[in-house]
N, C-alpha and C. Protein backbone atom coordinates (compact mmCIF):
# COMPACT_ATOMS: atom_id res chain seq x y z
N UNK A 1 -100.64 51.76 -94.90
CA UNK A 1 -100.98 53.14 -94.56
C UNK A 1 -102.03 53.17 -93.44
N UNK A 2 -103.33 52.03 -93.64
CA UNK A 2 -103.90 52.03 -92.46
C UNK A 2 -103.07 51.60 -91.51
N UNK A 3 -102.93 51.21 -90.98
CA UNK A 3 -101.96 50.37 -89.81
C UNK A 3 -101.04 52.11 -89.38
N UNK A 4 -100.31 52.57 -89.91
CA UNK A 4 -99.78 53.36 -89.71
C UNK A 4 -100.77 54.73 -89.49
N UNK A 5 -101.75 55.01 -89.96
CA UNK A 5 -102.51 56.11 -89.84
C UNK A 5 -103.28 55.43 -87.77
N UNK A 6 -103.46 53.71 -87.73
CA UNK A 6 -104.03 53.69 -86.58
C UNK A 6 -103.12 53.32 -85.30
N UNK A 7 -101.64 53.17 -85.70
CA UNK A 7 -100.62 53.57 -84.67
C UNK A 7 -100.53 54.90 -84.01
N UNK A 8 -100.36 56.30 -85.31
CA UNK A 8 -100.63 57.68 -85.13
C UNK A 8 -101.69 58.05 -83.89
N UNK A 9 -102.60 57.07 -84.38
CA UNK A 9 -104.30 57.97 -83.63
C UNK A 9 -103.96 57.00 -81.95
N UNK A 10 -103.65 55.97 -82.02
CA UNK A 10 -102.91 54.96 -80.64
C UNK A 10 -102.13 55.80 -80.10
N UNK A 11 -101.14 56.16 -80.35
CA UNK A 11 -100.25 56.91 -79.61
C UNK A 11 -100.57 58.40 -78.95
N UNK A 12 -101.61 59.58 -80.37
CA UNK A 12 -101.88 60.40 -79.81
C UNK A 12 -102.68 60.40 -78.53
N UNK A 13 -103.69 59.22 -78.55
CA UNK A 13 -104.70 58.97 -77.82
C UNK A 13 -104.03 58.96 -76.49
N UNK A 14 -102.40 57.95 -76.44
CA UNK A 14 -102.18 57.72 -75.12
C UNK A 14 -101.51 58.86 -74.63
N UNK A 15 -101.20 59.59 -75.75
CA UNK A 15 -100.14 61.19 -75.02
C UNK A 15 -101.09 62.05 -74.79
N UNK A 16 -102.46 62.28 -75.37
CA UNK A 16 -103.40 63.57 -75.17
C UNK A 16 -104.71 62.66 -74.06
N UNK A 17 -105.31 62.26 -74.75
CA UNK A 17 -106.61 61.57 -73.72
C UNK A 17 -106.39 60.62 -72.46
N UNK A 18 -104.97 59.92 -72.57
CA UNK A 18 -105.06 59.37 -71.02
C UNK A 18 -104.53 59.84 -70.16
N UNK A 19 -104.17 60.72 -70.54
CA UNK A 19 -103.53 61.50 -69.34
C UNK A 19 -104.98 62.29 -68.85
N UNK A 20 -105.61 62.41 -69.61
CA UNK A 20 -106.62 63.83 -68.90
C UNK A 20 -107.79 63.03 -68.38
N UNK A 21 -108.52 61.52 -69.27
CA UNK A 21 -108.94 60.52 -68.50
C UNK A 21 -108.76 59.90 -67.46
N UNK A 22 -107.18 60.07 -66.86
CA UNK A 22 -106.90 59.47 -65.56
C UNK A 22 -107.10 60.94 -64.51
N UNK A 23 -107.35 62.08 -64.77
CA UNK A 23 -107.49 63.19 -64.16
C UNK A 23 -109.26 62.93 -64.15
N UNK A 24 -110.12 62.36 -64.30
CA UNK A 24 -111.23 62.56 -64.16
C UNK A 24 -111.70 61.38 -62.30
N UNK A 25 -112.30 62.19 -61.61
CA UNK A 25 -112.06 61.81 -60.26
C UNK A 25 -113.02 60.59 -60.02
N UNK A 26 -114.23 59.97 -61.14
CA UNK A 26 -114.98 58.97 -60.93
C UNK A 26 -114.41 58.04 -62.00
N UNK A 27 -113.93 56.91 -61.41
CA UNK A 27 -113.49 55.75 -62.49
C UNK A 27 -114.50 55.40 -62.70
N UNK A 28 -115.44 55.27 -62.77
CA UNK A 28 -116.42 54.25 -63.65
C UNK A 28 -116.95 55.14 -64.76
N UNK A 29 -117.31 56.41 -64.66
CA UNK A 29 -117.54 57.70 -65.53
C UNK A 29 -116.64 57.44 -66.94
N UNK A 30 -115.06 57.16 -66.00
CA UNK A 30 -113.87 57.67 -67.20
C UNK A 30 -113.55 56.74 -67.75
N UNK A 31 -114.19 55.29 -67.00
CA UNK A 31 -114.18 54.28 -68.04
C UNK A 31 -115.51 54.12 -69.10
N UNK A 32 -116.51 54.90 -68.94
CA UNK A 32 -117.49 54.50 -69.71
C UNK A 32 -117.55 55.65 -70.55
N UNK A 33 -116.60 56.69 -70.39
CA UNK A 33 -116.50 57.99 -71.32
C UNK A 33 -115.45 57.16 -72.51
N UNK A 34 -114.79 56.38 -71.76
CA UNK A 34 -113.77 55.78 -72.90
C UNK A 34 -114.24 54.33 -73.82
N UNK A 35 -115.12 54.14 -73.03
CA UNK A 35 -115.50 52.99 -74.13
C UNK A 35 -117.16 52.82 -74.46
N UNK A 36 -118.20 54.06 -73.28
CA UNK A 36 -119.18 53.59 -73.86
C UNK A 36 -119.68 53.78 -75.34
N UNK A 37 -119.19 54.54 -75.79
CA UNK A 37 -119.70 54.90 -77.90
C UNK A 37 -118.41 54.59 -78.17
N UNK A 38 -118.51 53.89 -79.53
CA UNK A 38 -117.36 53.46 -79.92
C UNK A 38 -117.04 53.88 -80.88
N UNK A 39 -117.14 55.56 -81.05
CA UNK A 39 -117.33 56.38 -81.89
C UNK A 39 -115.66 56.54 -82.85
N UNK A 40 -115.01 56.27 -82.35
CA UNK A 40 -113.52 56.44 -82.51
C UNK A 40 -113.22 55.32 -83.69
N UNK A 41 -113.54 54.30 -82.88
CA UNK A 41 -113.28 52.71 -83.80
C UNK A 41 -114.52 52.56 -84.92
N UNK A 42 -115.62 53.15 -85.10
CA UNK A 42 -116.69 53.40 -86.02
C UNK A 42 -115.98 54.37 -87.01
N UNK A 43 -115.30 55.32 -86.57
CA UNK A 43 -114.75 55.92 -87.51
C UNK A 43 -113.44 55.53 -88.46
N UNK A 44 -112.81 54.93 -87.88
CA UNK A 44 -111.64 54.58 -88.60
C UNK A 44 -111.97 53.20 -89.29
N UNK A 45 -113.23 52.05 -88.63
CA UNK A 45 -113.80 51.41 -89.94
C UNK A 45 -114.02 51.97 -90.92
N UNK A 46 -115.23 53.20 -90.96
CA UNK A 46 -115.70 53.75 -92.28
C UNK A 46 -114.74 54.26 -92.92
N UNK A 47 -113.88 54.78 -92.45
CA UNK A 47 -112.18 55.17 -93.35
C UNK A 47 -111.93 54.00 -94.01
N UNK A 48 -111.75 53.22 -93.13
CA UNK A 48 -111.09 51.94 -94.36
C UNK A 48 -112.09 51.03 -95.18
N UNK A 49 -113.48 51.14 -94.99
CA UNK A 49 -114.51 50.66 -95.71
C UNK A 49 -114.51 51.96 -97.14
N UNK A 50 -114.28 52.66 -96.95
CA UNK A 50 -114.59 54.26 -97.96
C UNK A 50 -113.46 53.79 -98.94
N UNK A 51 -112.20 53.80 -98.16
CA UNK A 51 -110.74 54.16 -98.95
C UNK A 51 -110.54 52.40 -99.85
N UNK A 52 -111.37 51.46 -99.25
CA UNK A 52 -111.13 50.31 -100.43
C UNK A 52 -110.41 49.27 -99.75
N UNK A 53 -109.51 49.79 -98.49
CA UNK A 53 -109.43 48.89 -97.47
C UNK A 53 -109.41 47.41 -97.13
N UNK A 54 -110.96 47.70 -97.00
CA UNK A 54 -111.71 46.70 -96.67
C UNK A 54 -113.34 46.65 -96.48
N UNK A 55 -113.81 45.20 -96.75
CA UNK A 55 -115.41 45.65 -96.74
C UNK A 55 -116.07 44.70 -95.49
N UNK A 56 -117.04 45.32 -95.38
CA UNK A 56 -117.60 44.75 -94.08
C UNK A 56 -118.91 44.53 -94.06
N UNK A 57 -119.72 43.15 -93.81
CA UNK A 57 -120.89 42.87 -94.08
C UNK A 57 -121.03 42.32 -92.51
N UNK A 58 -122.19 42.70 -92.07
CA UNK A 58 -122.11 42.13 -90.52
C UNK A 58 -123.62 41.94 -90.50
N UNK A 59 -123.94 40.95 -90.02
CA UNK A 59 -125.29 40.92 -89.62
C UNK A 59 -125.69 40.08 -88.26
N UNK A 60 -126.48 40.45 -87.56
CA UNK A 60 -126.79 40.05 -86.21
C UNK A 60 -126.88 40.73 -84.96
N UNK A 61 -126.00 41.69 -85.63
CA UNK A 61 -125.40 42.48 -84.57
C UNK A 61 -126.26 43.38 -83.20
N UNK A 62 -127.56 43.39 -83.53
CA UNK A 62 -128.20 44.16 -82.71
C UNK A 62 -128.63 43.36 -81.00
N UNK A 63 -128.19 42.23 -81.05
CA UNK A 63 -127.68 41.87 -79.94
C UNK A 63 -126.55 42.44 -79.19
N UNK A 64 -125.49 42.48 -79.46
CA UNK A 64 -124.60 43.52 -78.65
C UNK A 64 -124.78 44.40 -78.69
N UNK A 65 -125.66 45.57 -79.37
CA UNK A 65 -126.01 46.54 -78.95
C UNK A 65 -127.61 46.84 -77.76
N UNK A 66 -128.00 45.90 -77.82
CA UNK A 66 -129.55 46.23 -76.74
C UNK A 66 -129.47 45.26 -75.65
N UNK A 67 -128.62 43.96 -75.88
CA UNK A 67 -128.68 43.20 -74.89
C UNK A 67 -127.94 43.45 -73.53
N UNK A 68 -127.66 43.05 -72.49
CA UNK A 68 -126.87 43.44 -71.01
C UNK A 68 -125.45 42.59 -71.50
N UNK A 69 -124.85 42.59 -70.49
CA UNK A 69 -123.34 42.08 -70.57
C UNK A 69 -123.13 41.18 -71.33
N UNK A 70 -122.14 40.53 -71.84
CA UNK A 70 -122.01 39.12 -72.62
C UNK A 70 -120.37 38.70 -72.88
N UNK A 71 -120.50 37.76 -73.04
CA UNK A 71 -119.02 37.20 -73.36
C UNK A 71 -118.36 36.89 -74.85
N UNK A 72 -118.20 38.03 -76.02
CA UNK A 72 -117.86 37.46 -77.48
C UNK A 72 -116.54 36.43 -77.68
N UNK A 73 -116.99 35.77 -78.41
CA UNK A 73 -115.43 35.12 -78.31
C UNK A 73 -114.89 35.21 -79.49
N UNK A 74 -114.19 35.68 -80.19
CA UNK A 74 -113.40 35.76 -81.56
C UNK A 74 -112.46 35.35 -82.08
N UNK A 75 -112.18 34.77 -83.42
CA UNK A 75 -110.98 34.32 -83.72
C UNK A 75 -110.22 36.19 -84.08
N UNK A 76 -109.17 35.83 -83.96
CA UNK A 76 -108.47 37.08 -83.81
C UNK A 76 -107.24 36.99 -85.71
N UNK A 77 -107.76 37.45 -86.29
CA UNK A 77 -106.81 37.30 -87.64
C UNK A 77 -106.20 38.88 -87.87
N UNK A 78 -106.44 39.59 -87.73
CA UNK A 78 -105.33 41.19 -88.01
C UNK A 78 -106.00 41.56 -86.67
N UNK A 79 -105.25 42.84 -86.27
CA UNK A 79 -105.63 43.83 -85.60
C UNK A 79 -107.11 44.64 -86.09
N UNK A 80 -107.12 44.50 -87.66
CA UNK A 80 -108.97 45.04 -87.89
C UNK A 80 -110.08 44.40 -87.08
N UNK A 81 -109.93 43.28 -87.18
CA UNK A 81 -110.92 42.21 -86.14
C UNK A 81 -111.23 43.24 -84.99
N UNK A 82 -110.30 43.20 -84.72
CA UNK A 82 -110.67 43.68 -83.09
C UNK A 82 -111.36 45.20 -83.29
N UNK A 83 -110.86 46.00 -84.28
CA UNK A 83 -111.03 47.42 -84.08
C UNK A 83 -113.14 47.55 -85.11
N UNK A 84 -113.43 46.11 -85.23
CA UNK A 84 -114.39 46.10 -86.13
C UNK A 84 -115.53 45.47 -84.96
N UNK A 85 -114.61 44.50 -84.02
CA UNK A 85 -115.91 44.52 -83.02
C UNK A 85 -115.92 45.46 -81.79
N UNK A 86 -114.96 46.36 -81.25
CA UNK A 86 -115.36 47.24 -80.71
C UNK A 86 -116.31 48.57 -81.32
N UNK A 87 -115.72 48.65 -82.52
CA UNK A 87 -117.14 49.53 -83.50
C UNK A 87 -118.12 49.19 -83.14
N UNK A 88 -118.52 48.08 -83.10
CA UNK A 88 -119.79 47.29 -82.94
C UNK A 88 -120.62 46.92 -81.60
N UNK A 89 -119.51 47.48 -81.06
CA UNK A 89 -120.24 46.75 -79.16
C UNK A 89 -119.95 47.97 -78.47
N UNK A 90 -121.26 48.62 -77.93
CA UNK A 90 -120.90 49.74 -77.06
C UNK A 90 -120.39 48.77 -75.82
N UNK A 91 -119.98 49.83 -74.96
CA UNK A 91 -119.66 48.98 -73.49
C UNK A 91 -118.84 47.70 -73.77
N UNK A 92 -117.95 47.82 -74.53
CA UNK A 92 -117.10 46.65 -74.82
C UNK A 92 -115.85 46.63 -73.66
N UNK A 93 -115.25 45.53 -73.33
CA UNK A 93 -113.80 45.26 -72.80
C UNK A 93 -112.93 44.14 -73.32
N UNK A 94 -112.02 44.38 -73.63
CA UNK A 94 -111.02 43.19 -74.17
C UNK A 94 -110.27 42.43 -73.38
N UNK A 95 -110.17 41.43 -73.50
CA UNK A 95 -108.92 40.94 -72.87
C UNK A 95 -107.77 40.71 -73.73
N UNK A 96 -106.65 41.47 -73.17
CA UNK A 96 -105.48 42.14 -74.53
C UNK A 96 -104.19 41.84 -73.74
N UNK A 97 -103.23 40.69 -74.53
CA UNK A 97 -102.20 40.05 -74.24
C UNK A 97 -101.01 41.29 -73.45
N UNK A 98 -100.33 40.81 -72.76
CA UNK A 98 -99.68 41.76 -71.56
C UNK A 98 -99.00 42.55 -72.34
N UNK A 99 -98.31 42.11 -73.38
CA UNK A 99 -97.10 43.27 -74.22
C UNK A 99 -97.79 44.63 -74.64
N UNK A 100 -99.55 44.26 -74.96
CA UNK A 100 -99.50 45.82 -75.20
C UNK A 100 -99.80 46.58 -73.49
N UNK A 101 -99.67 46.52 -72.82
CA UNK A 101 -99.52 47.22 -71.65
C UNK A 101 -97.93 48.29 -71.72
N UNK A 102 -97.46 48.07 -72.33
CA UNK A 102 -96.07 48.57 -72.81
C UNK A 102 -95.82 49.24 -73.95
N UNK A 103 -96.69 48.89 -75.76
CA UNK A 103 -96.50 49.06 -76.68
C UNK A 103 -97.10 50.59 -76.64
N UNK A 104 -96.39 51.39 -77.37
CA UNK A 104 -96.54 52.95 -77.44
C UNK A 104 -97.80 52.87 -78.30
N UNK A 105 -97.98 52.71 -79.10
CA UNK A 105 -99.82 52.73 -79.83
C UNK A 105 -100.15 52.16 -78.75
N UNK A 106 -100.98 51.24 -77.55
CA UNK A 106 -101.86 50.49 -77.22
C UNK A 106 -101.97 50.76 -76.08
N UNK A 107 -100.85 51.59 -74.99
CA UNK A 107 -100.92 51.61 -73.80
C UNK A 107 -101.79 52.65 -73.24
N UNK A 108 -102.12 53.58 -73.88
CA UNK A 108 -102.52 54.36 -73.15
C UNK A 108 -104.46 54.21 -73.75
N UNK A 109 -104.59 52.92 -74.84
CA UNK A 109 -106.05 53.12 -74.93
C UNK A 109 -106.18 52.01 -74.08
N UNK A 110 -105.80 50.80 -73.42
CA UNK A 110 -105.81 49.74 -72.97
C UNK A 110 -105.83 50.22 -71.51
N UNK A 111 -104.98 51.03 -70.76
CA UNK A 111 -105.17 51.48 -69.69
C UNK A 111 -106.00 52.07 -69.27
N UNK A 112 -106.69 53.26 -69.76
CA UNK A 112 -107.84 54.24 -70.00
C UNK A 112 -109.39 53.69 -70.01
N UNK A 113 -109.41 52.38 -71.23
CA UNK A 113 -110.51 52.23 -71.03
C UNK A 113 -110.22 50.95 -70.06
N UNK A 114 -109.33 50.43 -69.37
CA UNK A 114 -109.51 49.73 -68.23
C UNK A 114 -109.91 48.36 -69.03
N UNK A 115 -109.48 47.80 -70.06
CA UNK A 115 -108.99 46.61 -70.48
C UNK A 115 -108.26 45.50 -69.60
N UNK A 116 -108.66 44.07 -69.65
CA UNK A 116 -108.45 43.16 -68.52
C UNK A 116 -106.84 42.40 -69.56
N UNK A 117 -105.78 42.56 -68.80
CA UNK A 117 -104.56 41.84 -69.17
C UNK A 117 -104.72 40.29 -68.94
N UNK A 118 -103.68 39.66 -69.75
CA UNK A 118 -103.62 38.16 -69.99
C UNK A 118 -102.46 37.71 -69.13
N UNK A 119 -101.40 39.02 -68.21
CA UNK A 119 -100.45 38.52 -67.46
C UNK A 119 -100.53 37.40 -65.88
N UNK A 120 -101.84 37.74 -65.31
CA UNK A 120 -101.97 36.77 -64.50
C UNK A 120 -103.75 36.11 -64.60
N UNK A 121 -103.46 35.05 -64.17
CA UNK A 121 -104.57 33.91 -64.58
C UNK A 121 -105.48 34.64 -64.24
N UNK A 122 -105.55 34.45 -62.66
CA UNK A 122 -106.20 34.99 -60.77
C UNK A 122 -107.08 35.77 -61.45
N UNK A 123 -106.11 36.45 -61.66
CA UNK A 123 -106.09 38.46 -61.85
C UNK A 123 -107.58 38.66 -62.96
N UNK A 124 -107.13 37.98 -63.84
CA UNK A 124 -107.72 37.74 -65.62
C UNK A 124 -109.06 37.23 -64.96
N UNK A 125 -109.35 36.57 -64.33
CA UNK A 125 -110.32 35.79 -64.41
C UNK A 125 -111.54 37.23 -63.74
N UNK A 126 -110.88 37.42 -62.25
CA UNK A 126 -111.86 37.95 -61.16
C UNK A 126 -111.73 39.75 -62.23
N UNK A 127 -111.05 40.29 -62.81
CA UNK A 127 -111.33 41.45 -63.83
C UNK A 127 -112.33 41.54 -64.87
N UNK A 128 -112.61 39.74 -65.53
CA UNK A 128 -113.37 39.81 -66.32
C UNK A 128 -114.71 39.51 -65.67
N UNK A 129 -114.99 39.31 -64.19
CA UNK A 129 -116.10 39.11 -63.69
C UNK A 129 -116.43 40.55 -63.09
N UNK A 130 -115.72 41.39 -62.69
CA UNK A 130 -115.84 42.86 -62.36
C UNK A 130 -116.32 43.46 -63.05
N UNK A 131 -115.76 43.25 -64.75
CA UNK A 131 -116.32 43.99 -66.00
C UNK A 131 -117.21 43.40 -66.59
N UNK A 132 -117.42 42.35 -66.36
CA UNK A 132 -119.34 41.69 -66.53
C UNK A 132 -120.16 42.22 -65.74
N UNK A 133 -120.22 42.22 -64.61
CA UNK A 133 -121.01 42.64 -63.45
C UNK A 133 -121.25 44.38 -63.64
N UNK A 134 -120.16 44.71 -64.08
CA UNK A 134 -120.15 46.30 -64.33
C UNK A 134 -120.88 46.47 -65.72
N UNK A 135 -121.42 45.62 -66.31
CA UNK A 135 -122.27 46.07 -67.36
C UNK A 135 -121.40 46.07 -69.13
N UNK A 136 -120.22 45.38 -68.63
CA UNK A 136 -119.56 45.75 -69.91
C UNK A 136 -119.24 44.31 -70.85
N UNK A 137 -119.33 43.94 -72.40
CA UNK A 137 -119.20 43.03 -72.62
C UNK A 137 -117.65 42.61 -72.65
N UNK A 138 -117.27 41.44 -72.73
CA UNK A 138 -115.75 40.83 -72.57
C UNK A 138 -116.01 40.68 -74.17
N UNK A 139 -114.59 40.78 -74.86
CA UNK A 139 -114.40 40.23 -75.97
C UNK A 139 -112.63 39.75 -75.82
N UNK A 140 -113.08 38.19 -75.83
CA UNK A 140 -111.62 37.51 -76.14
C UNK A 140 -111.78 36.28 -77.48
N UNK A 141 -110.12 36.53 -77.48
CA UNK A 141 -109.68 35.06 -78.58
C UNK A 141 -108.88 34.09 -78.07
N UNK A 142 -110.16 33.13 -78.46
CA UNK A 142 -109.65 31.78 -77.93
C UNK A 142 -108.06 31.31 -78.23
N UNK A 143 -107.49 32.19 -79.49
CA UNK A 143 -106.01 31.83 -79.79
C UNK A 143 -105.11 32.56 -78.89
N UNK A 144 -105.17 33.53 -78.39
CA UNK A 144 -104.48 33.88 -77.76
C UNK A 144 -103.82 34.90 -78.42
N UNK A 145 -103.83 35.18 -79.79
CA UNK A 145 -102.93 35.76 -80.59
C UNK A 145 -103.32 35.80 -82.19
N UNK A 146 -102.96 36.71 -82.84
CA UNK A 146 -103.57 36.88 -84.30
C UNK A 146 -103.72 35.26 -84.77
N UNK A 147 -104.28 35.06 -85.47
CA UNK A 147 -104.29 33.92 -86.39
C UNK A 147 -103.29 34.08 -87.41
N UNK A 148 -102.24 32.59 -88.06
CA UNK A 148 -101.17 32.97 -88.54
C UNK A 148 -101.39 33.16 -90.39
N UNK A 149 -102.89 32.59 -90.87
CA UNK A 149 -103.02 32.51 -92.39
C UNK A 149 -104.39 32.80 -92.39
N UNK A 150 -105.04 32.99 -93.68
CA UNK A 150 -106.11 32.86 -93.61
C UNK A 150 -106.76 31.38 -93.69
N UNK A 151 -107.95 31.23 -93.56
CA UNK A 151 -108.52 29.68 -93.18
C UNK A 151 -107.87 28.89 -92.01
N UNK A 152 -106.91 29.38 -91.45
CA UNK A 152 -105.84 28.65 -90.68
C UNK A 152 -106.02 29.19 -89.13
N UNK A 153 -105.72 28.57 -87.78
CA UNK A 153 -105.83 29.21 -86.57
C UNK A 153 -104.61 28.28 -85.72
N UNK A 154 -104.10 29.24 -84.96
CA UNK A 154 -103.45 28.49 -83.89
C UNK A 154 -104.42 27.54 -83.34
N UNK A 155 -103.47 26.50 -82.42
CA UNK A 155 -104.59 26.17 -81.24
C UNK A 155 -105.10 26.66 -80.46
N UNK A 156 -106.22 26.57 -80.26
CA UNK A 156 -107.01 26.93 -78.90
C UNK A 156 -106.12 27.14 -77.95
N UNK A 157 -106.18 28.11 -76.95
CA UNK A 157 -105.84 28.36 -75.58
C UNK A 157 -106.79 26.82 -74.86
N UNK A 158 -105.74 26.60 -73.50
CA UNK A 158 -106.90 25.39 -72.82
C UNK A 158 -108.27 26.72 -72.50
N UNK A 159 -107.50 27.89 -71.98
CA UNK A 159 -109.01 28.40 -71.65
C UNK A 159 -108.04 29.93 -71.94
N UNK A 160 -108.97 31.04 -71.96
CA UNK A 160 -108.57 32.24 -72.54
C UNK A 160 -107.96 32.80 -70.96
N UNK A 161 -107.75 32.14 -70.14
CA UNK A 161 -107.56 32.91 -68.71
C UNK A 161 -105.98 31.81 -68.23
N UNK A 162 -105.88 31.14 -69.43
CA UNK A 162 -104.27 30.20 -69.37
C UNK A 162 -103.52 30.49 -70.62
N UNK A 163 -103.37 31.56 -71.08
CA UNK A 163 -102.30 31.85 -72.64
C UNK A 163 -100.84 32.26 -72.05
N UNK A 164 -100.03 31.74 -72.22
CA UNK A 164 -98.61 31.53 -71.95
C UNK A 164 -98.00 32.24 -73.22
């Protein structure tokens, strides 16, 4: 039901807010309207922390919130992972495998907030130095891709800027 309640809010997002986000005439504005509070992904944690979900104990965290740019690196095991450290990191950017550039939930929050793709190396590399320099933290997984069990991980990518 979660999963399906956060496809719903993916999709509305890309049919109502990116369209009117790409109408805003300063890109750096409409990227930091879209990802600086991560008010969206804070909320749909506490939904699923409330409803039994899931529970969440985090500690450390006040480094990504006061410190300048940074590089997180995460193992990637569900789609919550991810939606638990953008809660957590204002000014966040992902680097998010090429298919969701296409997928109806993902395209239009991935485009909007100007998320760095995994389709070219070049590309991947000099985006995630644009969006460092621009003040925003990178969050990638070294797998390249969910993790397939728990306790368990793919291999390592040789580097997060070579996933095939």
């Amino acid at each position: 039901m979660a999963f399906l309640v956060f496809g719903i809010c993916g999709v509305l997002f890309s049919v109502l807010v990116f369209p009117i986000a790409w109408l805003w005439p300063h890109r750096a504005l409409r990227q930091f309207a879209v990802t600086g509070d991560p008010l969206f992904f804070r909320a749909l944690v506490a939904v699923l922390q409330r409803i039994g979900v899931m529970e969440l104990e985090a500690s450390g965290m006040e480094g990504l919130r006061t410190r300048g740019p940074a590089i997180v690196v995460a193992n990637h095991p569900t789609y919550l992972d991810v939606m638990v450290l953008l809660s957590l990191t204002p000014h966040a950017c992902c680097v998010v495998k090429n298919a969701h550039w296409s997928n109806p939930c993902f395209w239009g929050i991935v485009r909007s907030a100007e998320y760095v793709s995994n389709a070219d190396t070049a590309e991947l590399v000099e985006a995630g130095a644009r969006q460092l320099a621009a003040g925003y933290t990178m969050i990638i997984s070294p797998e390249g891709t969910r993790s397939p069990a728990p306790n368990r991980l793919h291999a390592f990518s040789r580097g997060f800027a070579q996933w095939h």
